[in-house]
Protein backbone atom coordinates (compact mmCIF):
# COMPACT_ATOMS: atom_id res chain seq x y z
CA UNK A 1 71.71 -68.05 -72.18
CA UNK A 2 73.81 -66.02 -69.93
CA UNK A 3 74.73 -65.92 -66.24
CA UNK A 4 74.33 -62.50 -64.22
CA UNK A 5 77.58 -61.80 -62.39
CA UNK A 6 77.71 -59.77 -59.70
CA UNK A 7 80.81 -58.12 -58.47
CA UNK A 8 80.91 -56.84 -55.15
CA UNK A 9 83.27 -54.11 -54.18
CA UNK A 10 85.41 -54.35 -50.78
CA UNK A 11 85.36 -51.34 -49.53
CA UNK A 12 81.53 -50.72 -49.75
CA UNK A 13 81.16 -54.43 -48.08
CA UNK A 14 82.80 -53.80 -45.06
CA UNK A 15 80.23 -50.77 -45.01
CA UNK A 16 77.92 -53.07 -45.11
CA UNK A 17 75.99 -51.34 -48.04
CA UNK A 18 77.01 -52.83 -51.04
CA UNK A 19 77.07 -51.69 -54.57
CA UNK A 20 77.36 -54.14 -57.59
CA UNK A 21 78.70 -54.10 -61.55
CA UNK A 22 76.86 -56.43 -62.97
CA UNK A 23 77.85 -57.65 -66.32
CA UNK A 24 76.96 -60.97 -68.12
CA UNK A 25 79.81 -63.89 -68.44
CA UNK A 26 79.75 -67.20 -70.20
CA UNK A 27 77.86 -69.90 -68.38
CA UNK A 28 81.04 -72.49 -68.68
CA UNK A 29 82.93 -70.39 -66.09
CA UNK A 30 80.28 -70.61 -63.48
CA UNK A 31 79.92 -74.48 -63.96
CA UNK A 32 83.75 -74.56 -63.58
CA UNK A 33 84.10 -72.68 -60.44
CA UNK A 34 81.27 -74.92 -59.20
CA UNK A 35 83.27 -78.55 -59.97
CA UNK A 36 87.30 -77.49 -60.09
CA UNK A 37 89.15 -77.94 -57.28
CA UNK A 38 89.95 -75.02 -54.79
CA UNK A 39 93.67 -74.62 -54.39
CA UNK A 40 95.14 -74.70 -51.33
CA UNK A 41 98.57 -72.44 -51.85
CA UNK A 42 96.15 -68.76 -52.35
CA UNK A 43 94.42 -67.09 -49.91
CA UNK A 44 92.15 -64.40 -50.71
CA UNK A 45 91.45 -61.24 -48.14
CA UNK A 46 88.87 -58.29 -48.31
CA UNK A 47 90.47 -55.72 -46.11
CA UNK A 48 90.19 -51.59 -46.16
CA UNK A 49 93.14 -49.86 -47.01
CA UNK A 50 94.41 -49.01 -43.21
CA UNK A 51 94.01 -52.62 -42.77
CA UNK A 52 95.57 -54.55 -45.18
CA UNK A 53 98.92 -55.18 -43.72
CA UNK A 54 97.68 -56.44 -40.50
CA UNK A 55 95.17 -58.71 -42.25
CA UNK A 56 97.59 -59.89 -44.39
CA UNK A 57 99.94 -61.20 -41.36
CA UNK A 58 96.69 -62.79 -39.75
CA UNK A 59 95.89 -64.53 -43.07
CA UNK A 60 99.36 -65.79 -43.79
CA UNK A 61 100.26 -66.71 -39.95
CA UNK A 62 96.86 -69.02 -40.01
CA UNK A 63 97.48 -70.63 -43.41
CA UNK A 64 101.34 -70.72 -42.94
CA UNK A 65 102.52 -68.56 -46.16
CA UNK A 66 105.24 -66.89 -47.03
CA UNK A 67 104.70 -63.68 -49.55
CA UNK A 68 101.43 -61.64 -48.85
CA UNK A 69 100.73 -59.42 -51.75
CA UNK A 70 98.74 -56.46 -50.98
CA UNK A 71 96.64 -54.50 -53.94
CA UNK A 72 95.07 -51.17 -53.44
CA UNK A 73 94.65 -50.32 -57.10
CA UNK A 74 97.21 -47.57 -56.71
CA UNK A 75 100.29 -47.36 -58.42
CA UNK A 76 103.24 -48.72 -56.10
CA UNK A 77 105.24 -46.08 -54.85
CA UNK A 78 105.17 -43.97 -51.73
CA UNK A 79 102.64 -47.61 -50.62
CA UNK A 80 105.44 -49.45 -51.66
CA UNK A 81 106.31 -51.95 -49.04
CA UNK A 82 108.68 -50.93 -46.36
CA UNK A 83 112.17 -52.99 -45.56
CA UNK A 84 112.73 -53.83 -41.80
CA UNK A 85 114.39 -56.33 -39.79
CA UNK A 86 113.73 -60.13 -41.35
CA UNK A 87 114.56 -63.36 -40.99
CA UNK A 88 116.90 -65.64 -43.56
CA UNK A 89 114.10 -67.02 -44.88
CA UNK A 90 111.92 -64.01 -45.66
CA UNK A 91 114.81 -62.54 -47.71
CA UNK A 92 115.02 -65.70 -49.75
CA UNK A 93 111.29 -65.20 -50.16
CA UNK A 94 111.80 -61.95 -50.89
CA UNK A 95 114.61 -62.06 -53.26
CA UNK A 96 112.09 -64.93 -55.65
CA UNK A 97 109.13 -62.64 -55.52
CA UNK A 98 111.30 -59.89 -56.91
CA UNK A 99 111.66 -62.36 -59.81
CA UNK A 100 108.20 -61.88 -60.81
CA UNK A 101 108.76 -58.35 -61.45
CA UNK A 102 107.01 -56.78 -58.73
CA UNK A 103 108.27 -54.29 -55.30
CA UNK A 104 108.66 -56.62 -52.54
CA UNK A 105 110.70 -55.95 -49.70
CA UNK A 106 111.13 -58.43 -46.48
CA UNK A 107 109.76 -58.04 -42.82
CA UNK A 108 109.68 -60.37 -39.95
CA UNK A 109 109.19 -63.50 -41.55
CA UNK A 110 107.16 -62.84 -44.12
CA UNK A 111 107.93 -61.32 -48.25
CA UNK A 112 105.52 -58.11 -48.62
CA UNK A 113 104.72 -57.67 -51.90
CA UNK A 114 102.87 -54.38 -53.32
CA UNK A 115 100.82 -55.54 -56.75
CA UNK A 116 100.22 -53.40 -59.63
CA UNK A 117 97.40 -50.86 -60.26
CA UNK A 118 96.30 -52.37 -63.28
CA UNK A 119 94.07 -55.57 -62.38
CA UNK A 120 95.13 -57.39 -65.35
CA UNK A 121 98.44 -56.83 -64.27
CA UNK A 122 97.87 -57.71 -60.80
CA UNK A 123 96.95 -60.84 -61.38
CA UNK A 124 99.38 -62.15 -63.96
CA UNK A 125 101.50 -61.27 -61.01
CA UNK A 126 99.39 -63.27 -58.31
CA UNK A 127 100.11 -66.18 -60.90
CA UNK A 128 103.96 -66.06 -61.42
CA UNK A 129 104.07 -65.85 -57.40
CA UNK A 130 101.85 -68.58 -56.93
CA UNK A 131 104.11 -70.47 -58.94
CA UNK A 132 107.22 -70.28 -56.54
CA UNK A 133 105.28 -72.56 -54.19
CA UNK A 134 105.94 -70.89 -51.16
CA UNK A 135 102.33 -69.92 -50.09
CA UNK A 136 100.60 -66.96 -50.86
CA UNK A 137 98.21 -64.20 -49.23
CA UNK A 138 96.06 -61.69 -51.65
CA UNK A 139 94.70 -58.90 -50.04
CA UNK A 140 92.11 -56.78 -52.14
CA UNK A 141 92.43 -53.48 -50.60
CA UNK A 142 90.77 -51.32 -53.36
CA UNK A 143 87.62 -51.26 -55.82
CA UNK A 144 88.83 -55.02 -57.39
CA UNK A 145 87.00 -55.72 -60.98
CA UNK A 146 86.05 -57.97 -63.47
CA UNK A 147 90.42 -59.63 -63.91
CA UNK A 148 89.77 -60.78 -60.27
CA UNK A 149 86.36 -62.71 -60.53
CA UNK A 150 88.31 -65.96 -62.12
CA UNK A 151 90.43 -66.14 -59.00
CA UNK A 152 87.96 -65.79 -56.74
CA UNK A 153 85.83 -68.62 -58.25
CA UNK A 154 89.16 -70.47 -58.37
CA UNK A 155 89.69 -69.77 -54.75
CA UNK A 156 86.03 -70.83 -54.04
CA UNK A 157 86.64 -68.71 -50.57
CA UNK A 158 87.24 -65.64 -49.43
CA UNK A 159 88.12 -63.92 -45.83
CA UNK A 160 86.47 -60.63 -44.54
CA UNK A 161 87.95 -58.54 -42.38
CA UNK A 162 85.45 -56.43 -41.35
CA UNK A 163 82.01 -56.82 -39.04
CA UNK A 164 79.36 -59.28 -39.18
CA UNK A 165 77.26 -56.94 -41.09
CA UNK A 166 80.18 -56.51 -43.59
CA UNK A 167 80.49 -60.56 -43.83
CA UNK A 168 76.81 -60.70 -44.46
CA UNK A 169 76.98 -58.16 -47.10
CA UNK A 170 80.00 -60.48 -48.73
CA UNK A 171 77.77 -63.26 -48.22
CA UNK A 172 75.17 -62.21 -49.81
CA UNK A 173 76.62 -61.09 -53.00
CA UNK A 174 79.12 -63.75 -53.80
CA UNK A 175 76.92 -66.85 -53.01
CA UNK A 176 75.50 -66.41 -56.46
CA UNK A 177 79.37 -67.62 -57.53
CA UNK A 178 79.56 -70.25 -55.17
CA UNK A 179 82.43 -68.28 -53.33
CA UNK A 180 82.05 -69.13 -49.88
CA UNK A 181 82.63 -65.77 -47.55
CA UNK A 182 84.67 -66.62 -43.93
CA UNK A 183 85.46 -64.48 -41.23
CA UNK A 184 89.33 -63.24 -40.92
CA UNK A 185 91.18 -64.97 -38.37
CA UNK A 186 91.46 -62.67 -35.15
CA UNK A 187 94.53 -61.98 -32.97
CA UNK A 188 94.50 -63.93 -29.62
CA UNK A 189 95.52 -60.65 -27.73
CA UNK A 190 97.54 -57.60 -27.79
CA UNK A 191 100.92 -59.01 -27.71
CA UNK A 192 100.30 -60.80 -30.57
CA UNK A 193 98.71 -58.39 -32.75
CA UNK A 194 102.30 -56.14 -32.35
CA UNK A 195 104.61 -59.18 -33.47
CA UNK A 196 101.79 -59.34 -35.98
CA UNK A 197 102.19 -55.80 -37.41
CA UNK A 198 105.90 -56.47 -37.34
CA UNK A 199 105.82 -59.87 -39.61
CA UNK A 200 106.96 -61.92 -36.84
CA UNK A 201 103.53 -63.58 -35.80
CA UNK A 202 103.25 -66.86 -36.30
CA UNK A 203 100.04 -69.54 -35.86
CA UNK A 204 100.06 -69.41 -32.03
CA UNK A 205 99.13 -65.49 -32.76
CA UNK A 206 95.70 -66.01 -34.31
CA UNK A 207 92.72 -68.24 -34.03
CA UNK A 208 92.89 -70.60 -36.82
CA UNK A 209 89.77 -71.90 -37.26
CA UNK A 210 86.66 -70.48 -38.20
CA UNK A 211 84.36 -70.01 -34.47
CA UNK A 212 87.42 -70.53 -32.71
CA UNK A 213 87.16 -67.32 -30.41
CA UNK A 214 83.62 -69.02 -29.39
CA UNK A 215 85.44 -72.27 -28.76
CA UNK A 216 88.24 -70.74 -26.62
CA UNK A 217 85.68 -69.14 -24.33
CA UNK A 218 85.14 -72.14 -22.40
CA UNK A 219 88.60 -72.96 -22.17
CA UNK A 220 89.38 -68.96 -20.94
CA UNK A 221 86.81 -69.42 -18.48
CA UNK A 222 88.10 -73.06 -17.40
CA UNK A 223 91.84 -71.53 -17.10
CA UNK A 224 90.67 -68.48 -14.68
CA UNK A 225 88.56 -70.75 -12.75
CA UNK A 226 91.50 -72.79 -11.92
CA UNK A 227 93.77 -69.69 -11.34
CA UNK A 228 91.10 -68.48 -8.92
CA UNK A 229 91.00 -71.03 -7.28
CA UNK A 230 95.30 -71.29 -6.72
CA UNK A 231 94.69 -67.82 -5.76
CA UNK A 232 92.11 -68.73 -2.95
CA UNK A 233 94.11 -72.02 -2.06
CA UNK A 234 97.22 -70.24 -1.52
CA UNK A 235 95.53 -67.05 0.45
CA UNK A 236 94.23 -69.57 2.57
CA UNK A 237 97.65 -71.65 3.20
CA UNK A 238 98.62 -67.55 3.82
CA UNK A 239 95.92 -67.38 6.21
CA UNK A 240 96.73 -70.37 8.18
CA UNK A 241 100.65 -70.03 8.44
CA UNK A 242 99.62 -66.50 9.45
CA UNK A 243 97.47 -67.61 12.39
CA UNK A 244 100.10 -70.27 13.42
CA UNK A 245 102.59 -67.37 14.09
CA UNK A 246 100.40 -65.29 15.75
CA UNK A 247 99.24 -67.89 18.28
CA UNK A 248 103.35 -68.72 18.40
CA UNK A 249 103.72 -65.09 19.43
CA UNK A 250 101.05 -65.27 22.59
CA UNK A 251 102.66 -68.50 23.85
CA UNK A 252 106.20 -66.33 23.64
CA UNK A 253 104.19 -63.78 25.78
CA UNK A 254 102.46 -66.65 28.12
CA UNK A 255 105.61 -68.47 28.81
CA UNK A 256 107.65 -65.15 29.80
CA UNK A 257 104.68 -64.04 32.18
CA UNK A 258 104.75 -67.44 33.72
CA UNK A 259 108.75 -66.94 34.09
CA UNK A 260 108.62 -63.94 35.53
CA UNK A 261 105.95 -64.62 37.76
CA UNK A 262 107.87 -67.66 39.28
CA UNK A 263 110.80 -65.36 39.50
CA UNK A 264 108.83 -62.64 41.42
CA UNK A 265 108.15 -65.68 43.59
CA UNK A 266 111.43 -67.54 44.38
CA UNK A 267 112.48 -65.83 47.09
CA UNK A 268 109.11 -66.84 49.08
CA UNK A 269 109.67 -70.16 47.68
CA UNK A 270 113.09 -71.21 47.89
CA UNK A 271 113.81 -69.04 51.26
CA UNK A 272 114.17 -70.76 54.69
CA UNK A 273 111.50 -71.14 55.99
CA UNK A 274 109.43 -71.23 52.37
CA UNK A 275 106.71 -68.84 52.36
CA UNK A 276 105.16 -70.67 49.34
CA UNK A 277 104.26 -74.21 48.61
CA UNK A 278 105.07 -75.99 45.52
CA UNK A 279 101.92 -76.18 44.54
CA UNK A 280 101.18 -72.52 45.29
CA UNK A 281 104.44 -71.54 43.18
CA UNK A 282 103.07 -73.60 40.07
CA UNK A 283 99.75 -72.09 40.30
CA UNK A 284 100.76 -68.48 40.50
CA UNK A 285 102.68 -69.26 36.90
CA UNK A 286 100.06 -71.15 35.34
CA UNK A 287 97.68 -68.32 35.82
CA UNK A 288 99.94 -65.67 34.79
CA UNK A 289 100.80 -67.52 31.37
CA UNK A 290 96.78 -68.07 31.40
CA UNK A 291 95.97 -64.22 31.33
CA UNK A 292 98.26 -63.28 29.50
CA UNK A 293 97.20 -65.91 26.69
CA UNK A 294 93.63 -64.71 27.41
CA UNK A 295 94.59 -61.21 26.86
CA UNK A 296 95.80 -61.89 23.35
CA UNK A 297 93.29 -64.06 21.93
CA UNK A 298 94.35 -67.57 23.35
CA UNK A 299 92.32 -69.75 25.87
CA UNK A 300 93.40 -72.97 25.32
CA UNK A 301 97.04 -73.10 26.77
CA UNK A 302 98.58 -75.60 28.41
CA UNK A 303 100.88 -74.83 31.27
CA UNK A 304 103.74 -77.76 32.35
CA UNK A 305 107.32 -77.86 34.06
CA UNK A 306 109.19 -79.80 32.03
CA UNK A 307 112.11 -80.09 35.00
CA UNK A 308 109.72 -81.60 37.26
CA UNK A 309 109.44 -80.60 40.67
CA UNK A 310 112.96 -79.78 41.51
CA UNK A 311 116.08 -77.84 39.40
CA UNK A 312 119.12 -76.48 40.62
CA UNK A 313 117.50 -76.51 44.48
CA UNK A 314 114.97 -77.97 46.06
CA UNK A 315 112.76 -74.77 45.74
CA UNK A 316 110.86 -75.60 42.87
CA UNK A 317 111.07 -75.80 39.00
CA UNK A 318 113.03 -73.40 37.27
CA UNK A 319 111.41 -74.16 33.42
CA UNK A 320 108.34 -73.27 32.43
CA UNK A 321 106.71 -74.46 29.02
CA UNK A 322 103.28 -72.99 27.62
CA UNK A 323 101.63 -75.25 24.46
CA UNK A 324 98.34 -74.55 22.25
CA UNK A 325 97.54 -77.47 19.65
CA UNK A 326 94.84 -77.67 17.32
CA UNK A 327 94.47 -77.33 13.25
CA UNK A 328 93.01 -76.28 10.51
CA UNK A 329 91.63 -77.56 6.97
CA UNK A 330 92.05 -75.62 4.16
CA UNK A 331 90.66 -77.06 0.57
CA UNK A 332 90.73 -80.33 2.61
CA UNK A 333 93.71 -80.11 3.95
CA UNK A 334 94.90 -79.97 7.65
CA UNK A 335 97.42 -77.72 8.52
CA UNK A 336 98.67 -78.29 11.72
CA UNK A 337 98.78 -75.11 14.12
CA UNK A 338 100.53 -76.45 17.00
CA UNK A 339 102.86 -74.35 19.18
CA UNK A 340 104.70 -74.11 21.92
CA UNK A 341 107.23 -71.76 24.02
CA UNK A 342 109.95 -72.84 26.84
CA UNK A 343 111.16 -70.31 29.29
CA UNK A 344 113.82 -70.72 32.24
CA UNK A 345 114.17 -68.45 34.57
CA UNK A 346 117.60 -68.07 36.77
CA UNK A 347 116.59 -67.48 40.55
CA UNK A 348 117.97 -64.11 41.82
CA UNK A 349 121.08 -64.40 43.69
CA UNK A 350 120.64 -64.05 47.66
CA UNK A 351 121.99 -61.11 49.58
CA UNK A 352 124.93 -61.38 52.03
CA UNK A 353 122.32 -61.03 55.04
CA UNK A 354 119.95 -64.09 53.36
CA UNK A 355 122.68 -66.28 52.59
CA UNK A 356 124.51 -65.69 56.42
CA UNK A 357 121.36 -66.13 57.88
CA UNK A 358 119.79 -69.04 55.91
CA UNK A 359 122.77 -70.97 53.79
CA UNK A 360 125.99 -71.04 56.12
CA UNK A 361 124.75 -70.66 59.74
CA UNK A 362 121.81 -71.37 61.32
CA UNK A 363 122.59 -70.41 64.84
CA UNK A 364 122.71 -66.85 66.35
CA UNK A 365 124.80 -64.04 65.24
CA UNK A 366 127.19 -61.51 66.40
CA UNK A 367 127.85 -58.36 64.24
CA UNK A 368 131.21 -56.92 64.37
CA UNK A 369 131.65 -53.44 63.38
CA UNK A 370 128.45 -53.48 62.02
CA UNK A 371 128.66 -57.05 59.80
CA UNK A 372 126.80 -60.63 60.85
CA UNK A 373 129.71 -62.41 62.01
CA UNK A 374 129.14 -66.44 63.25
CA UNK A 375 129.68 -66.90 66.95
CA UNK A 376 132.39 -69.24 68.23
């Protein structure tokens, strides 16, 4: 009795139309990749060509390895991995994977490592770097044979970067072998997918379980919710602090109408005899702070004299204070709009004919080469 294998190639998966080498294999191996344990220090990626570095960061940033070894079944060379900028303990990584007699050179944080054309080859090499312990990412890049069907049953699993339609195609040939076929890890944005491409990514840069992208929906929708709602909280605090110096500005403009008014009307007030009652006086102020509040928006003012009836004379107040209260509730809570304006007015000073015919004499007058003079 023999088992079918069938042997799916990478490249046409992520097509999505498959082709197959089918060749027959001793039942024992299939029982064995059905009952030994899966190891945990390998990860295995399907990835085309112009992908494989990327998906080799995602893959080693999500499982937490060190060395991701990347075979194209081209002979390293021009492909060869590329030196940059790394971190202490890439180099160290770096400098034990070129132990194993392979071209590895380090970037970011991780030990890029370019595998041999020959599969056999390849994966004696995927063994001696498994065996430095330091975590290791396999990306099949090329037309992979019959030398990399042990490790995959090993494995038991396998990540596709590709479409759904690509993972389906997977899927469908390698469930024969038990080799369960999981989607890639994705990058969580655009940021991350450059540190990412530069080796520095790390597991805050991809989604590390499988459906993940589907679980962080709710939470992306939760978290711009709540920033909406900030937004709206504080335009609305905006609005209301807004208001409260506009309404500060009309009882400016309502308290300096009132204090001219009562200084238009001082001298009728305050002259001898008064032309204008005390009451009169106040009234002509309060409606002259009352239009001009009405004008700009602003009915309800209130119109007082804080220094009562009298000030520096006995001619009436000289301070004039407009107020407007209320508030306002914004996401439940009142804001107090409030506001109020004091003006004082100084009274005009009186003329040399007012003040020697009202404030020093009261009798009749003589006028001396043409002045009021007091009569003796």
């Amino acid at each position: 009795m023999s088992v079918r294998r069938l042997f799916l190639r990478p490249g046409d998966a992520l097509d999505a139309t498959p082709s197959a080498v089918v060749e027959d294999a001793p039942p024992d191996r299939a029982l064995r990749a059905a009952t030994d344990p899966a190891p945990q220090d390998l990860t295995l990626v399907l990835a085309r060509p112009d992908r494989a570095a990327l998906a080799g960061a995602r893959a080693a940033a999500a499982h937490g390895a060190g060395v991701v070894a990347c075979w194209t079944g081209a002979e390293p060379g021009s492909g060869s991995p590329e030196a940059r900028i790394a971190s202490a303990g890439a180099r160290r990584a770096a400098r034990a994977a070129a132990g194993c007699g392979v071209d590895v050179a380090a970037r970011g944080r991780l030990a890029h490592v370019a595998l041999p054309a020959d599969d056999a080859q390849a994966v004696a090499a995927v063994a001696r770097l498994r065996d430095l312990g330091l975590g290791l990412v396999v990306v099949l890049a090329g037309p992979w044979g019959a030398p990399f069907v042990p490790l995959l049953e090993q494995r038991r699993a396998v990540l596709v970067d590709g479409s759904d339609a690509a993972r389906r195609a997977c899927r469908a040939a390698m469930a024969r072998h038990a080799i369960d076929v999981r989607p890639l890890p994705g990058t969580t944005g655009p940021v991350s997918r450059a540190l990412l491409r530069g080796g520095w990514g790390g597991r805050a840069c991809v989604d590390r379980r499988d459906g993940e992208v589907g679980q962080a929906l709710p939470l992306l929708v939760s978290g711009l919710l709540i920033v909406l709602l900030v937004v709206g909280a504080l335009g609305g605090v905006a609005a209301a602090m807004g208001s409260r110096e506009d309404r500060q500005r009309t009882v400016d403009l309502a308290a300096l109408a009132a204090a001219d008014r009562m200084r238009a009307d001082w001298p009728d007030r305050a002259g001898v005899p008064a032309r204008l009652s005390p009451d009169a006086y106040r009234r002509r102020a309060v409606a002259a702070a009352a239009a001009t509040a009405q004008r700009n928006g602003l009915d309800d003012v209130r119109v007082d004299f804080p220094d009562g009836a009298g000030a520096a004379t006995d001619g009436g107040p000289l301070v004039v204070r407009v107020r407007a209260g209320g508030r306002t509730l914004v996401h439940g809570v009142s804001f107090d709009r409030s506001v109020s304006a004091t003006a004082e007015l100084s009274p005009p000073a009186p003329t040399l004919d007012e003040a020697a015919a009202g404030a020093e004499y009261d009798g009749a007058l003589a006028h001396r080469d043409g002045k009021p003079n007091r009569t003796f």
